[in-house]
C-alpha atoms as a PDB file:
ATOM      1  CA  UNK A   1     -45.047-116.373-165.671  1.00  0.00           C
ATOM      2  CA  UNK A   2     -41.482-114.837-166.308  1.00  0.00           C
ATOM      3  CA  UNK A   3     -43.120-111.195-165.209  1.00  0.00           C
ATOM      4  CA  UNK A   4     -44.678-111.875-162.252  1.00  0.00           C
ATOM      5  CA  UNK A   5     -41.326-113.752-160.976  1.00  0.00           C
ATOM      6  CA  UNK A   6     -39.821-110.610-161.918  1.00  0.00           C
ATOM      7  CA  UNK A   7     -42.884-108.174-160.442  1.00  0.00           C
ATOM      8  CA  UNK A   8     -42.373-110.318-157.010  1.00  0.00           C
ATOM      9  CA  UNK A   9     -38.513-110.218-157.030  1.00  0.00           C
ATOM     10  CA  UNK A  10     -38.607-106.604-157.038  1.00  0.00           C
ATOM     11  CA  UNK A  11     -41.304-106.412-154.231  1.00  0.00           C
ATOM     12  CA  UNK A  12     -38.605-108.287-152.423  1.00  0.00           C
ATOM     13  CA  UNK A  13     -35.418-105.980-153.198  1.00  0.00           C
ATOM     14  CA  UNK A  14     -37.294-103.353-151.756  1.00  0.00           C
ATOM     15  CA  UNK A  15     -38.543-104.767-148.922  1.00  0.00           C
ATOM     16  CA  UNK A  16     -34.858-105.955-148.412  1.00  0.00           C
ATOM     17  CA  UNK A  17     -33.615-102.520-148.912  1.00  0.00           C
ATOM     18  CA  UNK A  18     -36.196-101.218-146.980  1.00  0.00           C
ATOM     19  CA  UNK A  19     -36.757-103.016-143.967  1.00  0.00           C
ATOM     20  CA  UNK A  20     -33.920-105.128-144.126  1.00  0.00           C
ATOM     21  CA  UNK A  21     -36.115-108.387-144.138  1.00  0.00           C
ATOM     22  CA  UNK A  22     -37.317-110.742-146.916  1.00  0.00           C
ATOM     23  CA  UNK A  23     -40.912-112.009-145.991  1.00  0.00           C
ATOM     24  CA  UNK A  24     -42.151-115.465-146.028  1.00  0.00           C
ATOM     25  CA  UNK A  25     -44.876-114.534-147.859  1.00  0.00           C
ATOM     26  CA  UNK A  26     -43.278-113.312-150.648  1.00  0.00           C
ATOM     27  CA  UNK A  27     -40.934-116.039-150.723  1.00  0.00           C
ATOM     28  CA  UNK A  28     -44.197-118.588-151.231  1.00  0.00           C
ATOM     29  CA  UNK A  29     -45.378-116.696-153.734  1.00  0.00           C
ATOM     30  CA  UNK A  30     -41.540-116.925-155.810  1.00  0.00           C
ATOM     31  CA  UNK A  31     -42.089-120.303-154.871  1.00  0.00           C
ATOM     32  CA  UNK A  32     -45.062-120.976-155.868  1.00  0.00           C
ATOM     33  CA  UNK A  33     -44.052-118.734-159.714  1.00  0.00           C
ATOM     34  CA  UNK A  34     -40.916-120.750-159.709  1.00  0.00           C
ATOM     35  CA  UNK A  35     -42.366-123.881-159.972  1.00  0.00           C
ATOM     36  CA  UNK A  36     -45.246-122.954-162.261  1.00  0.00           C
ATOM     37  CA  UNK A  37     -42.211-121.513-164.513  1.00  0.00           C
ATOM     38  CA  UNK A  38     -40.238-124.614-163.818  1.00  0.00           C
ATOM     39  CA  UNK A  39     -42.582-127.506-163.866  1.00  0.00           C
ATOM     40  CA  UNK A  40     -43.461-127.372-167.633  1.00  0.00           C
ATOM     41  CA  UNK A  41     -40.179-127.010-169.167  1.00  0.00           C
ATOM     42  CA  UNK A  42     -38.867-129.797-166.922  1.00  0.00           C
ATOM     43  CA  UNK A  43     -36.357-128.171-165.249  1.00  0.00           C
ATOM     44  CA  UNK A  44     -36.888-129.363-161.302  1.00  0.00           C
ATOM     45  CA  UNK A  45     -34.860-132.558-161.012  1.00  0.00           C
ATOM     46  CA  UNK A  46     -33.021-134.513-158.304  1.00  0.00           C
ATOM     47  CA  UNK A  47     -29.958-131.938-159.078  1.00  0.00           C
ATOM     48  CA  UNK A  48     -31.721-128.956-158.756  1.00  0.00           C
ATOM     49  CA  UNK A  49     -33.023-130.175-155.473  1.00  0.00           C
ATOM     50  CA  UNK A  50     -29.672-131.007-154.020  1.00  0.00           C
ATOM     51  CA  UNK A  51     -28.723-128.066-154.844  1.00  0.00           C
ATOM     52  CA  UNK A  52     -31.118-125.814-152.933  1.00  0.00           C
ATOM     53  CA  UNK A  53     -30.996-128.458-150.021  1.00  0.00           C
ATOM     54  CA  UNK A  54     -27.397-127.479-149.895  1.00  0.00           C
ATOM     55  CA  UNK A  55     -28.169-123.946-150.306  1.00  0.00           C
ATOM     56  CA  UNK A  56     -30.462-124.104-147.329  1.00  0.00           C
ATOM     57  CA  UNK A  57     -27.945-125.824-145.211  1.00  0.00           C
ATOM     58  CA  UNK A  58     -24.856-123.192-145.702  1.00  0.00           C
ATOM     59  CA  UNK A  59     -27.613-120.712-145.429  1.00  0.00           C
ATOM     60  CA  UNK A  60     -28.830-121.745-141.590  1.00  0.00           C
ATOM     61  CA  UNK A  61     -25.048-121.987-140.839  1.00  0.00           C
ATOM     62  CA  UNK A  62     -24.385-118.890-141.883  1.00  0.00           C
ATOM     63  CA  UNK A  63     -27.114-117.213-140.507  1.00  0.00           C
ATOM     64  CA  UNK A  64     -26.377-118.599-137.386  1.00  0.00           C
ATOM     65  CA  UNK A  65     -23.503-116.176-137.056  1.00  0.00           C
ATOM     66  CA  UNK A  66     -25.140-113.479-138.579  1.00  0.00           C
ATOM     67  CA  UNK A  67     -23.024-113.629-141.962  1.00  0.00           C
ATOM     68  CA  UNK A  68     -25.946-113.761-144.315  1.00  0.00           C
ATOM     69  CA  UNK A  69     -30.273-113.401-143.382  1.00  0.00           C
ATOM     70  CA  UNK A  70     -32.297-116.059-143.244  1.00  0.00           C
ATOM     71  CA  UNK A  71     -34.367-114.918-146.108  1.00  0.00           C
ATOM     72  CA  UNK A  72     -31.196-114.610-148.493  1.00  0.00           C
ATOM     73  CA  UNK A  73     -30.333-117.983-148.668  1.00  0.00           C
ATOM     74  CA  UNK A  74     -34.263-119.064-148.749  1.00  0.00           C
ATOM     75  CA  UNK A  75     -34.312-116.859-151.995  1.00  0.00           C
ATOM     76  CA  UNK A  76     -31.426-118.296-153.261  1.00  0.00           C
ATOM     77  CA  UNK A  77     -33.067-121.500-152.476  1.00  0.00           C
ATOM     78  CA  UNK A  78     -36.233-120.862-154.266  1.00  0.00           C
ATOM     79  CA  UNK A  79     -34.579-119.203-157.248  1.00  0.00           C
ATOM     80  CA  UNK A  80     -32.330-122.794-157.989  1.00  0.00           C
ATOM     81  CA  UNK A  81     -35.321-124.320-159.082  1.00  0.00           C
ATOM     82  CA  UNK A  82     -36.284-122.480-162.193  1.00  0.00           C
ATOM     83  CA  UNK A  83     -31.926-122.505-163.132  1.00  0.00           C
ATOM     84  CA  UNK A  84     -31.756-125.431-165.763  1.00  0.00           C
ATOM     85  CA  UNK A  85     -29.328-127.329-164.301  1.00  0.00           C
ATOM     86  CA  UNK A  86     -26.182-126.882-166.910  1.00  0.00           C
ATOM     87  CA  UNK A  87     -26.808-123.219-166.116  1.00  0.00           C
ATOM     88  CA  UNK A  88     -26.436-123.162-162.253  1.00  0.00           C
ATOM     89  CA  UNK A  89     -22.605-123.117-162.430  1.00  0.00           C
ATOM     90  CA  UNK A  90     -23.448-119.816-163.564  1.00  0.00           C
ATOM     91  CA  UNK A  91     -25.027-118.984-160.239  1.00  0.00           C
ATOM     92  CA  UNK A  92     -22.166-118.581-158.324  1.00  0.00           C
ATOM     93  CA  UNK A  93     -20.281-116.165-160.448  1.00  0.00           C
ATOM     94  CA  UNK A  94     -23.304-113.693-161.372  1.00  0.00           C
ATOM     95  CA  UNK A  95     -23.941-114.286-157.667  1.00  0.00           C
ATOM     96  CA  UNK A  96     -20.011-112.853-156.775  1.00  0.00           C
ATOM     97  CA  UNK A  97     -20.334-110.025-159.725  1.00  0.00           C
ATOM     98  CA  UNK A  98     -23.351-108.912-158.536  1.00  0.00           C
ATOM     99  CA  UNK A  99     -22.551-108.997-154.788  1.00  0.00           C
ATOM    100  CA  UNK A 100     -19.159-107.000-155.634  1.00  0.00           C
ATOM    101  CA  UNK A 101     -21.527-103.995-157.397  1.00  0.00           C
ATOM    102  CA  UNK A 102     -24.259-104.005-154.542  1.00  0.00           C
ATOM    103  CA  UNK A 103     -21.246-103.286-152.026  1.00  0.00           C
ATOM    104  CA  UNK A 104     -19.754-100.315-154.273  1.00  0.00           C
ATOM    105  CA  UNK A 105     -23.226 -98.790-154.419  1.00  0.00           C
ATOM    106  CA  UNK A 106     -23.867 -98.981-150.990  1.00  0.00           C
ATOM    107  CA  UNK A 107     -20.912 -97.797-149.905  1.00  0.00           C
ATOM    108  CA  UNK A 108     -21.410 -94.743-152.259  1.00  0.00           C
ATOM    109  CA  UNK A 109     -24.579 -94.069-151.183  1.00  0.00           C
ATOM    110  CA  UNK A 110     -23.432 -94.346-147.847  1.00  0.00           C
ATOM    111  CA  UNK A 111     -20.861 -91.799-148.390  1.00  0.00           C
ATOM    112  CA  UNK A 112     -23.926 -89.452-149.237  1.00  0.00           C
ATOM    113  CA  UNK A 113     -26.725 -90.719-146.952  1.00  0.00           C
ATOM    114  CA  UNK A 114     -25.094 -92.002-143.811  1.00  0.00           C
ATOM    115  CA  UNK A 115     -27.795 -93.174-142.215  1.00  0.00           C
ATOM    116  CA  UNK A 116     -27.774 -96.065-145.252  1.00  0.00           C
ATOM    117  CA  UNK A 117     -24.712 -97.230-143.606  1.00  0.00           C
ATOM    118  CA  UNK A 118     -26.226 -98.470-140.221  1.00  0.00           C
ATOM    119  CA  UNK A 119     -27.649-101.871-141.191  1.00  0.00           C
ATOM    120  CA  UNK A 120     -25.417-104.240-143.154  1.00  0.00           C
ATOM    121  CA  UNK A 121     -25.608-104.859-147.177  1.00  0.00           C
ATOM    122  CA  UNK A 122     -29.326-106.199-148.558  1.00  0.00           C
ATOM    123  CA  UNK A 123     -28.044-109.167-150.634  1.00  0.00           C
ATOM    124  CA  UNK A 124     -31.728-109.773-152.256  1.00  0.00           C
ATOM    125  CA  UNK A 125     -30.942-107.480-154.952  1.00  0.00           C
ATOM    126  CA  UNK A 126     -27.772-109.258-156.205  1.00  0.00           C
ATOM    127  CA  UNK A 127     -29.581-112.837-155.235  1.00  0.00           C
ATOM    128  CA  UNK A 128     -32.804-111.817-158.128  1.00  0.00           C
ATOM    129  CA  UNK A 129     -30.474-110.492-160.489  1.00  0.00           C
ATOM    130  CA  UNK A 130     -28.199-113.600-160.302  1.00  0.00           C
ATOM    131  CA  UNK A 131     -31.070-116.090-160.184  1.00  0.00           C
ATOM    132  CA  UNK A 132     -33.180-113.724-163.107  1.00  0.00           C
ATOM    133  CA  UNK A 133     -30.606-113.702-164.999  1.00  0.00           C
ATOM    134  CA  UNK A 134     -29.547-117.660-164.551  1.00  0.00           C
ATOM    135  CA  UNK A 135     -33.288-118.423-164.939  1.00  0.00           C
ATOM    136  CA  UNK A 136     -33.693-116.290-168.533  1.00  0.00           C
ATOM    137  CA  UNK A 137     -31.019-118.068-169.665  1.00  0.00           C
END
């Protein structure tokens, strides 16, 4: 179940890079794998829960003001319930890393493709690597 998470996470980094949009679609289907992952090994609880409720909260607030897409923080979200929950203080720190090495490559690619540089930074790629990585361990 661990490869078609993956297979559908990168359907959504490039439809992120793309078209700057994460579909609700594809965000039922990582649901849908997530929990199928999840279910068996008993790693949805209460905590986990709270935790994406929370996500989704700052998420909508954010998005709001246009700080971070809708579909970022639904990933996000989604991904928190495969994490086992002694591993989602790891979240936030991959989360950061990750972030901090999307914006260098973008802004080097922008340097050679301008036209990159129009539409802000596509976080899904550092949101699957952070939650992959969180969820494999």
């Amino acid at each position: 179940m661990l490869i078609v998470i993956i297979v559908l996470l990168l359907w959504v980094i490039y439809t992120d890079i793309k078209n700057r949009q994460i579909l609700n679609s594809s965000l039922l289907a990582i649901l849908v794998s997530v929990i199928i992952y999840a279910y068996p090994r008993e790693i949805i609880n209460s905590y986990s829960f709270l935790w994406a409720i929370f996500v989704l909260f700052i998420g909508v607030f954010l998005s709001v003001f246009h700080v971070v897409g809708a579909g970022d923080s639904k990933l996000l979200a989604i991904l928190l319930f495969g994490i086992k929950p002694e591993n989602l203080i790891l979240v936030p720190f991959s989360l950061a890393i990750l972030i901090v090495i999307s914006i260098i490559i973008f802004r080097v690619v922008s340097m050679f493709k301008p036209e990159h540089s129009v539409r802000g930074l596509p976080l899904a790629p550092a949101i699957s690597l952070a939650g992959l990585l969180c969820i494999w361990l």
